[in-house]
C-alpha atoms as a PDB file:
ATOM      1  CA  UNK A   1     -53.105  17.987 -34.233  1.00  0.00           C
ATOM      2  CA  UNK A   2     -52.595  14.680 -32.267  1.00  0.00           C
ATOM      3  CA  UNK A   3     -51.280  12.645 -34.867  1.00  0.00           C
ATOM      4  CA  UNK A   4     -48.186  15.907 -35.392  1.00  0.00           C
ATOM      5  CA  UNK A   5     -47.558  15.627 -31.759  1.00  0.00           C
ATOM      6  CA  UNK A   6     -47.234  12.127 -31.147  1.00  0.00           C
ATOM      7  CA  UNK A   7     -45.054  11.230 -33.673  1.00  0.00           C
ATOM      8  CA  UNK A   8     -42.815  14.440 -32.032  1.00  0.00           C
ATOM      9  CA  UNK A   9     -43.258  12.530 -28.355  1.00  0.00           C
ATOM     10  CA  UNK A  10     -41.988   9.687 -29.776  1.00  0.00           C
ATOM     11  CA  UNK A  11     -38.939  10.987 -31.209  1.00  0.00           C
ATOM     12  CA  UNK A  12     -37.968  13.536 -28.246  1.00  0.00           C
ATOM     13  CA  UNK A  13     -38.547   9.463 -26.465  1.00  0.00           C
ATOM     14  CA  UNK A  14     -35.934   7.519 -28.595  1.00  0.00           C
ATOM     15  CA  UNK A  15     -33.490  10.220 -28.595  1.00  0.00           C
ATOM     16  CA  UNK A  16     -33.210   9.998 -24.698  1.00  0.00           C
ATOM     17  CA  UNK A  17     -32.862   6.179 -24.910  1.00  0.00           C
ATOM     18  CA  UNK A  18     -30.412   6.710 -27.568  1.00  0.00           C
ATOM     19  CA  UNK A  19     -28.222   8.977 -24.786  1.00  0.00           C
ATOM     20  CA  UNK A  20     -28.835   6.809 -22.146  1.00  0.00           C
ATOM     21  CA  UNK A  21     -27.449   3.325 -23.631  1.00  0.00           C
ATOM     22  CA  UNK A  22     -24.118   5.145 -25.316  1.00  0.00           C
ATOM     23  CA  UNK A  23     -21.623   2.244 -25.137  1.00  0.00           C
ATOM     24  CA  UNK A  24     -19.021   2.825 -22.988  1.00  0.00           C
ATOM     25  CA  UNK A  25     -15.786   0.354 -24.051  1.00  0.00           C
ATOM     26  CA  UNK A  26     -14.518  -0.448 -20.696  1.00  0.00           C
ATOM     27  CA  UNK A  27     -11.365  -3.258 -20.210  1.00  0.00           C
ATOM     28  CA  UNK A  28     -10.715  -4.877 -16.937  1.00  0.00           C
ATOM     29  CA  UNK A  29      -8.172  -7.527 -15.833  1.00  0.00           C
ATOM     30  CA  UNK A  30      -8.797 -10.796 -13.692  1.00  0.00           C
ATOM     31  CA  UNK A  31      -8.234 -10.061 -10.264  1.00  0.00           C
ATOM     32  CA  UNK A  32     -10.640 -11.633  -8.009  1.00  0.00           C
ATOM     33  CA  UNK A  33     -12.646 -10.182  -5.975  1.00  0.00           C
ATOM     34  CA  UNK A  34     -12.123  -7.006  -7.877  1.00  0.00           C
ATOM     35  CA  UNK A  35     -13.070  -8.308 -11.076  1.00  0.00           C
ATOM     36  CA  UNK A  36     -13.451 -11.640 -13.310  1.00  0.00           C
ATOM     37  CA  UNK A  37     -15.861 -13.397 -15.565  1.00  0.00           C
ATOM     38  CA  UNK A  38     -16.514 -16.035 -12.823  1.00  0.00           C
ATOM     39  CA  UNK A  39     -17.347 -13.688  -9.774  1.00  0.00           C
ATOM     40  CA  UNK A  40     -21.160 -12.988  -9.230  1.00  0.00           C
ATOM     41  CA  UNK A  41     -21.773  -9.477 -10.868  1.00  0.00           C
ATOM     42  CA  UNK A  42     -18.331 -10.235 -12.434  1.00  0.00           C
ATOM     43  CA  UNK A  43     -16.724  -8.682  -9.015  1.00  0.00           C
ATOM     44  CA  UNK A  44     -16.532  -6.287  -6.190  1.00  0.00           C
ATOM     45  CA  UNK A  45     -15.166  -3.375  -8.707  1.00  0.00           C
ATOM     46  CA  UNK A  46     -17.331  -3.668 -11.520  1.00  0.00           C
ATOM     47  CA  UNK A  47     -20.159  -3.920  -9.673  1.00  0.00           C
ATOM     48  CA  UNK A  48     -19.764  -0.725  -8.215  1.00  0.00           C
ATOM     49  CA  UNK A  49     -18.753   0.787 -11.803  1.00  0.00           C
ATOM     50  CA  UNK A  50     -22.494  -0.932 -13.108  1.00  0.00           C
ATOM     51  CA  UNK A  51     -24.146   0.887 -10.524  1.00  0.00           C
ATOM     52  CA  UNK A  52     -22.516   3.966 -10.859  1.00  0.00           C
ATOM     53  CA  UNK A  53     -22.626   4.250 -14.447  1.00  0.00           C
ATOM     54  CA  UNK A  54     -26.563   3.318 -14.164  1.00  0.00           C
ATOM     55  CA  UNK A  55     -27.251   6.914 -13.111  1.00  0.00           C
ATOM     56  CA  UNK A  56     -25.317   8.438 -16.237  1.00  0.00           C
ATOM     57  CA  UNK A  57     -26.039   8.235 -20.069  1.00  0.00           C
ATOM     58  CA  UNK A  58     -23.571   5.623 -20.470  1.00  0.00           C
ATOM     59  CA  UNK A  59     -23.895   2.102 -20.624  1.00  0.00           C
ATOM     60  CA  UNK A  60     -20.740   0.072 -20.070  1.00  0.00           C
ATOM     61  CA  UNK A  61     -19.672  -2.542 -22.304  1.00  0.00           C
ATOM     62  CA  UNK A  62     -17.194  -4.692 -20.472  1.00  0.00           C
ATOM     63  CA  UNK A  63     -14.175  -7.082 -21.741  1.00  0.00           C
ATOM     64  CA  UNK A  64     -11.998  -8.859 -19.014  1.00  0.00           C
ATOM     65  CA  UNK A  65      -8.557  -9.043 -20.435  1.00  0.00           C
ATOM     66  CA  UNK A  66      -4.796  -9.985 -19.721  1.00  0.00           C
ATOM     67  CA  UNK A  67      -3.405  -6.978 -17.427  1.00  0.00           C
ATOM     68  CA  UNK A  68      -0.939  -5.333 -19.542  1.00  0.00           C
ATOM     69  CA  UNK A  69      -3.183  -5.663 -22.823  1.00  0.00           C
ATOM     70  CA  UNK A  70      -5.741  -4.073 -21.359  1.00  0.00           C
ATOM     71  CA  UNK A  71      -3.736  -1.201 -19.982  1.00  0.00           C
ATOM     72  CA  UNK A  72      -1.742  -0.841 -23.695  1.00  0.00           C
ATOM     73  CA  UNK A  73      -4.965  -1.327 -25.510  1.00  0.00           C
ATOM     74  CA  UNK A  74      -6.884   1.617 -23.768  1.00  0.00           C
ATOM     75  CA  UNK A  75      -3.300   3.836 -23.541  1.00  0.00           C
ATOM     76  CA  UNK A  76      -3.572   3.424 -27.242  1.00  0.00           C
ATOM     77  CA  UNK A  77      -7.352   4.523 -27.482  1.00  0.00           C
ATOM     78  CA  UNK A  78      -8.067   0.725 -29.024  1.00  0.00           C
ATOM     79  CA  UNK A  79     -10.834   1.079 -25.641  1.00  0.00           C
ATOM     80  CA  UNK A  80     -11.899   3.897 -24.278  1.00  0.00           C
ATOM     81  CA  UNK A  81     -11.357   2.997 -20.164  1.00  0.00           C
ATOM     82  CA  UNK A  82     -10.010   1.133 -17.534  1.00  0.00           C
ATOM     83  CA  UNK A  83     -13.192   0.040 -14.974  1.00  0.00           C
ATOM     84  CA  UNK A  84     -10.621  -0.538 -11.986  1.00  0.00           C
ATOM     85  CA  UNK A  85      -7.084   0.935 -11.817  1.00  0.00           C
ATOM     86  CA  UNK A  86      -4.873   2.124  -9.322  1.00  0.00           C
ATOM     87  CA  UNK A  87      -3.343   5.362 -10.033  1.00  0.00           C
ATOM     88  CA  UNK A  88       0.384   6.042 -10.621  1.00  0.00           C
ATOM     89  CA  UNK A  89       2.348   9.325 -12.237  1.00  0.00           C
ATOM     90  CA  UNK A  90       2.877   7.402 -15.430  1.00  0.00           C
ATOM     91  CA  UNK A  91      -0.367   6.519 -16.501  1.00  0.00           C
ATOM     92  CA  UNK A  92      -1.705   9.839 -15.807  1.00  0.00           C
ATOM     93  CA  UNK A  93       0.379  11.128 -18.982  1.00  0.00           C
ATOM     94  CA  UNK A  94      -2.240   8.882 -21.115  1.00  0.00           C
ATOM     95  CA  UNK A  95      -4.860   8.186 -19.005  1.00  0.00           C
ATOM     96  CA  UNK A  96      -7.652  10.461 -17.278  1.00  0.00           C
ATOM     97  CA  UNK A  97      -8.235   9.254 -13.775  1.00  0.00           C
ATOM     98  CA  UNK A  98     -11.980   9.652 -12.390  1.00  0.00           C
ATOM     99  CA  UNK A  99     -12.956  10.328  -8.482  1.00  0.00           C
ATOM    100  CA  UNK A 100     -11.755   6.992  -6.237  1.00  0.00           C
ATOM    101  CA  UNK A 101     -14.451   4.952  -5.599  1.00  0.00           C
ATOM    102  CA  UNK A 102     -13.391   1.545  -3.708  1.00  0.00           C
ATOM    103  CA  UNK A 103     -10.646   2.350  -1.040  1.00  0.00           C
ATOM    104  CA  UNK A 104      -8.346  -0.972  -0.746  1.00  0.00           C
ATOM    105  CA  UNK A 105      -5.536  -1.238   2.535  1.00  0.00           C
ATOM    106  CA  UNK A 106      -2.640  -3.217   1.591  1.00  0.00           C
ATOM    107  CA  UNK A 107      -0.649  -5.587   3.312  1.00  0.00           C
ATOM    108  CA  UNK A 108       3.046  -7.670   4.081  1.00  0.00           C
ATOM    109  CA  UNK A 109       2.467 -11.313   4.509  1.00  0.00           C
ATOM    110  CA  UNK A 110       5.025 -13.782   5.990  1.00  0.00           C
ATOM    111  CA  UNK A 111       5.323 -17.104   6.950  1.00  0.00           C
ATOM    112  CA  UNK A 112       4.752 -18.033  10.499  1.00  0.00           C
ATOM    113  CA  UNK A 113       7.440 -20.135  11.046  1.00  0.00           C
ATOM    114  CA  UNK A 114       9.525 -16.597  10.223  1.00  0.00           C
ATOM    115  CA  UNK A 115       9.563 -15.404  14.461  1.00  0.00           C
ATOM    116  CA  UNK A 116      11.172 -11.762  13.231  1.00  0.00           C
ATOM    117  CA  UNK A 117       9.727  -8.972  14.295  1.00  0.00           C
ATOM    118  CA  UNK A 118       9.504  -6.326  11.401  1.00  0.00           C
ATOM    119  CA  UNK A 119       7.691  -2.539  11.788  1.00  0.00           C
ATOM    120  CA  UNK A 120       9.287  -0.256   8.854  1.00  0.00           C
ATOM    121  CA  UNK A 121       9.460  -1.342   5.583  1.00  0.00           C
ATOM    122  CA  UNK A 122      13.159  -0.698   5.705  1.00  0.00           C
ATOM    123  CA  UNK A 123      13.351  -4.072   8.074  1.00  0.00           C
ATOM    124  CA  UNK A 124      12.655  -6.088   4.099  1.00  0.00           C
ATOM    125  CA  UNK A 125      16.234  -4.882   3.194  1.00  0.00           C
ATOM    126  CA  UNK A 126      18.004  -8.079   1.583  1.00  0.00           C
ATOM    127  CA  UNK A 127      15.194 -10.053   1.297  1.00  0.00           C
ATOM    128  CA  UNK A 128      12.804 -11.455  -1.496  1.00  0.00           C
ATOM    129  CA  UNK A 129       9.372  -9.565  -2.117  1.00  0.00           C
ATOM    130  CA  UNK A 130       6.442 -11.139  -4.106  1.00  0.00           C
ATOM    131  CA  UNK A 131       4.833  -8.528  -6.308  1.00  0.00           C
ATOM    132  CA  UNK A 132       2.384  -8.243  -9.260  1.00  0.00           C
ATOM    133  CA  UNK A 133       3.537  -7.219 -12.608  1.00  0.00           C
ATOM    134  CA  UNK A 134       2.667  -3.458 -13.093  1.00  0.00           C
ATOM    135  CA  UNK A 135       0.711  -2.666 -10.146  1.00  0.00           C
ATOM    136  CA  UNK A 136       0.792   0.654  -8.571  1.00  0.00           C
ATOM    137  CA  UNK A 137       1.559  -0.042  -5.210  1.00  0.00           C
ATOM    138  CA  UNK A 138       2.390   3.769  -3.916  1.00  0.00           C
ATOM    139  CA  UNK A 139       5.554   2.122  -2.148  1.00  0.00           C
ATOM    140  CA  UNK A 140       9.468   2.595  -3.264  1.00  0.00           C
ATOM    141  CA  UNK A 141      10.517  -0.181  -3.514  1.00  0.00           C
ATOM    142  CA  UNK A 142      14.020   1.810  -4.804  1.00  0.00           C
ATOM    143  CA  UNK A 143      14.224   3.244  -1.351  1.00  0.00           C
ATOM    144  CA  UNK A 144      14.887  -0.432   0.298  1.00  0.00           C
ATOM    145  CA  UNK A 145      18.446  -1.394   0.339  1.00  0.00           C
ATOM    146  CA  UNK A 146      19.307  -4.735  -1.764  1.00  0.00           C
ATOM    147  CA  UNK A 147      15.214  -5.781  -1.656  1.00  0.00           C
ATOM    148  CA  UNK A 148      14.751  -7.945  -4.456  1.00  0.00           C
ATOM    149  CA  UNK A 149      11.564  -7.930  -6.344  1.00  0.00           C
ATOM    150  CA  UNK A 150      10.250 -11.452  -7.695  1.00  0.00           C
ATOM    151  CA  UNK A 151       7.132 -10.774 -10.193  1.00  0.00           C
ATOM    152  CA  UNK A 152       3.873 -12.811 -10.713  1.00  0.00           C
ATOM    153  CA  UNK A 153       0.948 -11.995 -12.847  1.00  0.00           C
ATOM    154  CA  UNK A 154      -1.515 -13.127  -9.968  1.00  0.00           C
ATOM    155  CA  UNK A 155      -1.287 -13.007  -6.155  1.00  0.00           C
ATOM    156  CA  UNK A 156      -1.897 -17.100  -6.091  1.00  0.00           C
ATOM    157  CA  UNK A 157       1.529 -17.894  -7.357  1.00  0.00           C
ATOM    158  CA  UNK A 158       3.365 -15.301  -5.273  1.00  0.00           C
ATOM    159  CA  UNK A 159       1.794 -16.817  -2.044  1.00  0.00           C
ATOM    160  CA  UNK A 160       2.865 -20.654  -3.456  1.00  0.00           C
ATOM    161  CA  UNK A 161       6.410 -19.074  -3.625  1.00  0.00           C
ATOM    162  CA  UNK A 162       6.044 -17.829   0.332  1.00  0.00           C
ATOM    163  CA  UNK A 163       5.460 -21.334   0.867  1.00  0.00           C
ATOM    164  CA  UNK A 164       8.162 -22.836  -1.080  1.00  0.00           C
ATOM    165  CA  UNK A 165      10.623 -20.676  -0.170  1.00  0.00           C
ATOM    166  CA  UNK A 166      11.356 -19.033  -3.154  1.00  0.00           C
ATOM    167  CA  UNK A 167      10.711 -15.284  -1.571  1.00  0.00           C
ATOM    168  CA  UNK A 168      10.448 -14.149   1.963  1.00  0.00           C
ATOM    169  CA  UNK A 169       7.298 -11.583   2.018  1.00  0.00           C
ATOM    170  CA  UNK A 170       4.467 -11.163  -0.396  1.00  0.00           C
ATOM    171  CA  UNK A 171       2.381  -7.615  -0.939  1.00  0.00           C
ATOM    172  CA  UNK A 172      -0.822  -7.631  -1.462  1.00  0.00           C
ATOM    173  CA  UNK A 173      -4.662  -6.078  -1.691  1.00  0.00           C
ATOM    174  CA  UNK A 174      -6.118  -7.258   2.153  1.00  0.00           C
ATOM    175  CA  UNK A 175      -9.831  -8.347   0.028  1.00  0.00           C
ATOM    176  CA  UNK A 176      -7.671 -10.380  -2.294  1.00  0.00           C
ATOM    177  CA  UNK A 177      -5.246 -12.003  -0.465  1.00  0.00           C
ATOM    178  CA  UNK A 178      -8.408 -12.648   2.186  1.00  0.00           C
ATOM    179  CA  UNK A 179     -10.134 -14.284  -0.790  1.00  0.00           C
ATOM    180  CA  UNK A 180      -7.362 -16.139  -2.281  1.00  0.00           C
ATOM    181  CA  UNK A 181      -6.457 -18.025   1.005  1.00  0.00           C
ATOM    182  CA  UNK A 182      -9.542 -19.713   1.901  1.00  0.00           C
ATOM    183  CA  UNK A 183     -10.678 -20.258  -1.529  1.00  0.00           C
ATOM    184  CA  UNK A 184      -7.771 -21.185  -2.323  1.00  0.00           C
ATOM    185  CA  UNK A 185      -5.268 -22.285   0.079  1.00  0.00           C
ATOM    186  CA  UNK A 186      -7.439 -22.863   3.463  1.00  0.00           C
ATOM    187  CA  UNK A 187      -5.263 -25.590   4.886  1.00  0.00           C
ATOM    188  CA  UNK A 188      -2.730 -23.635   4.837  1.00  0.00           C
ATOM    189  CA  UNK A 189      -3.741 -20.392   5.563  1.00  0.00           C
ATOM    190  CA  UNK A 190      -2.194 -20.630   8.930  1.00  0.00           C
ATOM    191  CA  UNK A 191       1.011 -20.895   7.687  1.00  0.00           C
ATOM    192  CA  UNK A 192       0.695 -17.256   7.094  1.00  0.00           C
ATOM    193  CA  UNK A 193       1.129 -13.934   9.293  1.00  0.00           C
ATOM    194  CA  UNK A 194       0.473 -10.765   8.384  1.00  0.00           C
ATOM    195  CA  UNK A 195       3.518  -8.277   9.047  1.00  0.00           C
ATOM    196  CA  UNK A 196       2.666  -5.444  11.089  1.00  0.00           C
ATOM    197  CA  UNK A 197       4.223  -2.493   8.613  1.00  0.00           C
ATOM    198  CA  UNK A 198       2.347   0.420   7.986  1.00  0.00           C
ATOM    199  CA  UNK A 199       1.215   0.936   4.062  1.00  0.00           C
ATOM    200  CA  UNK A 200      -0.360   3.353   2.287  1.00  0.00           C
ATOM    201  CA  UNK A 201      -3.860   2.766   0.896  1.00  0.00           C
ATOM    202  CA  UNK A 202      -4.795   2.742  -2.798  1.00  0.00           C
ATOM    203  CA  UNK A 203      -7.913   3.377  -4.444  1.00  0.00           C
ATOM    204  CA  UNK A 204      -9.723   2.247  -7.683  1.00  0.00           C
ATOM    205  CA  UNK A 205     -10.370   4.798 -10.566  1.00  0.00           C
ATOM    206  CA  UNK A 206     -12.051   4.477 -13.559  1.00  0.00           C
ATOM    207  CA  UNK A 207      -9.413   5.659 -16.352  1.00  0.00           C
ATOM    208  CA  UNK A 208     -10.177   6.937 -19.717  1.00  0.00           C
ATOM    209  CA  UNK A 209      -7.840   7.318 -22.674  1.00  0.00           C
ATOM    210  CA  UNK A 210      -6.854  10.916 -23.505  1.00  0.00           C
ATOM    211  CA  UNK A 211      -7.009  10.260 -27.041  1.00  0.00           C
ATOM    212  CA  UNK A 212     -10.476   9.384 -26.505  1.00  0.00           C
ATOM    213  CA  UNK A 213     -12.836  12.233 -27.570  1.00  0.00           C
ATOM    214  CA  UNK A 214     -15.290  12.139 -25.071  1.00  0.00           C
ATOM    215  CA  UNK A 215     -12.687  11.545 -22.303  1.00  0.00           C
ATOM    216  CA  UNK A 216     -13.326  14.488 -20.200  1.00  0.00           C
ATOM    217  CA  UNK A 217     -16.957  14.548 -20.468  1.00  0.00           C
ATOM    218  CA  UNK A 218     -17.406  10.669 -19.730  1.00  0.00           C
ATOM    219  CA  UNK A 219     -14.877  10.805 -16.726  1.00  0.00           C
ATOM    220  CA  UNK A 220     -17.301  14.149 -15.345  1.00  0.00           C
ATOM    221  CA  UNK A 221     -20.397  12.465 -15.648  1.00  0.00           C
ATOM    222  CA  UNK A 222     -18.994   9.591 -13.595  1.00  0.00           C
ATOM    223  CA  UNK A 223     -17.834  11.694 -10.988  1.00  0.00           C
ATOM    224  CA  UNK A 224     -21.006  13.390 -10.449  1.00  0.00           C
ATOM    225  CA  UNK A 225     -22.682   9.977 -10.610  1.00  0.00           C
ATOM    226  CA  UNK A 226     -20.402   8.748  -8.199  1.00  0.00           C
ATOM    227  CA  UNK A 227     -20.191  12.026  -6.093  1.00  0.00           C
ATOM    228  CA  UNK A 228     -24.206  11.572  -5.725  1.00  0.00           C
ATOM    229  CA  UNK A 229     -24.260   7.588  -4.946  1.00  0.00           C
ATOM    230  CA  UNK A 230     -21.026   8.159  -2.390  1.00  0.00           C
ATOM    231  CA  UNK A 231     -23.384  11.156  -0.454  1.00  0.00           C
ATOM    232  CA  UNK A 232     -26.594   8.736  -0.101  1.00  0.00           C
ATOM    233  CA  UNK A 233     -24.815   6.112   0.686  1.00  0.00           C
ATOM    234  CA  UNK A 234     -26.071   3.474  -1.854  1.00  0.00           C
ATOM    235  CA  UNK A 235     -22.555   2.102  -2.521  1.00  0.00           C
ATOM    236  CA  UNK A 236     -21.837   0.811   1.055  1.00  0.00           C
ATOM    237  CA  UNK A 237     -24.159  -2.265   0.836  1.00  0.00           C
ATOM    238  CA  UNK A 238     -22.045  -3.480  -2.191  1.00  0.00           C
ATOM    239  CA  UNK A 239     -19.095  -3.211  -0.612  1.00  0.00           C
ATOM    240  CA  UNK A 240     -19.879  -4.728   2.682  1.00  0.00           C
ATOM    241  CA  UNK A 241     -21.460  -7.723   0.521  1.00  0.00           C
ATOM    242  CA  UNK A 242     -18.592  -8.689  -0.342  1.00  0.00           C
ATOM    243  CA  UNK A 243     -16.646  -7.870   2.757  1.00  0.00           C
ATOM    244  CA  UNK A 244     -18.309 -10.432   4.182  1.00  0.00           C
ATOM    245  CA  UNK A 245     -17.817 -12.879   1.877  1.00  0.00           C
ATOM    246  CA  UNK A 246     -14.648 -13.703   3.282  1.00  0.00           C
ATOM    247  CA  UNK A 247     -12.656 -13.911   6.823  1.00  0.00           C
ATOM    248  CA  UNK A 248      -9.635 -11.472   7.380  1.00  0.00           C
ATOM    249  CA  UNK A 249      -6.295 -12.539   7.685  1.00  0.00           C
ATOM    250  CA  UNK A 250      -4.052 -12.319  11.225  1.00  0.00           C
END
């Protein structure tokens, strides 16, 4: 009788490792401290997504990629989700959004030297704005008389242009622009103010292709993974970790 029930233990025992380490195919983009091959835990967003994802049957497999490839590659169903996305009408058509789970405040920076006082974002009309290619700020832009919109791939070069000259403001994520700065520019980080306009807040979704399959089932179980781990608490430690990695910006 023992050696029929073992071998039945045993099998009932690989089957629920076999669920729990189903590879997830998850594509992020370098965007420090959110996410990147060089950050401890490979960032601030995909740490969270590890953790969450530890208390599901998944197990996340994840390739840090060029921005729009990684976006086109998982619209396409080549992966099957985005680990940290902002959300926007137009990728909802192709992508499945999950629960927010990082809230992120953006921000206007200026130079100092620049003694204008601006409060609405209406005040940037005929001026030069540093963006990021194909984020989702939640702002329109369309809505601001003659602004001009200069693109960058990364926040770095768009603050080197706010320097030079070459634009007048720069948006940007608070946590990366905090980051960026004294990493990366600390003697000159004074040359920089923060502009006191109002912004809405985005938040970071995990994304899954709708020509996925197991879309809807992967983007529930995250949810209620992330529903549970939001409720207890367990997430805030990460995210004040890294908070105070770096000094805030005036």
């Amino acid at each position: 009788m023992l050696r029929i029930i073992l071998p039945i233990v045993l099998a009932v025992s690989v089957c629920s490792s076999a669920r729990a380490e189903q590879a997830l195919r998850l594509q992020a983009s370098t965007s420090p401290p959110y996410a990147g091959a060089a950050l401890p835990d490979e960032g601030l967003a995909l740490e969270l997504v590890k953790y969450i994802y530890a208390d599901t049957d998944y197990k996340p497999v994840i390739t840090i990629e060029n921005w729009a490839r990684a976006v086109e590659g998982t619209r396409m169903g080549v992966y099957d989700a985005l680990a940290s996305v902002w959300y926007s009408k137009d990728r909802d058509k192709d992508l499945l959004f999950s629960e927010p789970y990082l809230r992120s405040e953006l921000l206007i920076l200026k130079l100092r030297s620049n003694p204008r006082v601006y409060t609405t974002l209406q005040d940037l009309s005929g001026s030069r704005l540093g963006v990021r290619t194909d984020y989702a700020y939640g702002v329109d832009f369309n809505a601001i008389p003659d602004l001009e919109l200069v693109q960058e791939d990364q926040l770095v070069p768009n603050l080197l242009n706010l320097l030079d000259g070459n634009v007048d403001f720069v948006i940007a994520d608070q946590r990366t622009a905090a980051m960026q700065l004294h990493e990366l520019l600390a003697d000159k980080i004074t040359q920089f103010a923060v502009v006191k306009i109002p912004l809405p807040a985005v938040e970071r979704h995990v994304a899954a292709s709708r020509s996925w399959p197991g879309h809807e089932k992967m983007i529930a179980e995250f949810n209620r993974a992330l529903s549970a781990l939001q409720k207890s608490g367990a997430l805030q430690p990460i995210i004040r970790k890294w908070d105070e990695r770096y000094g805030g910006i005036e």
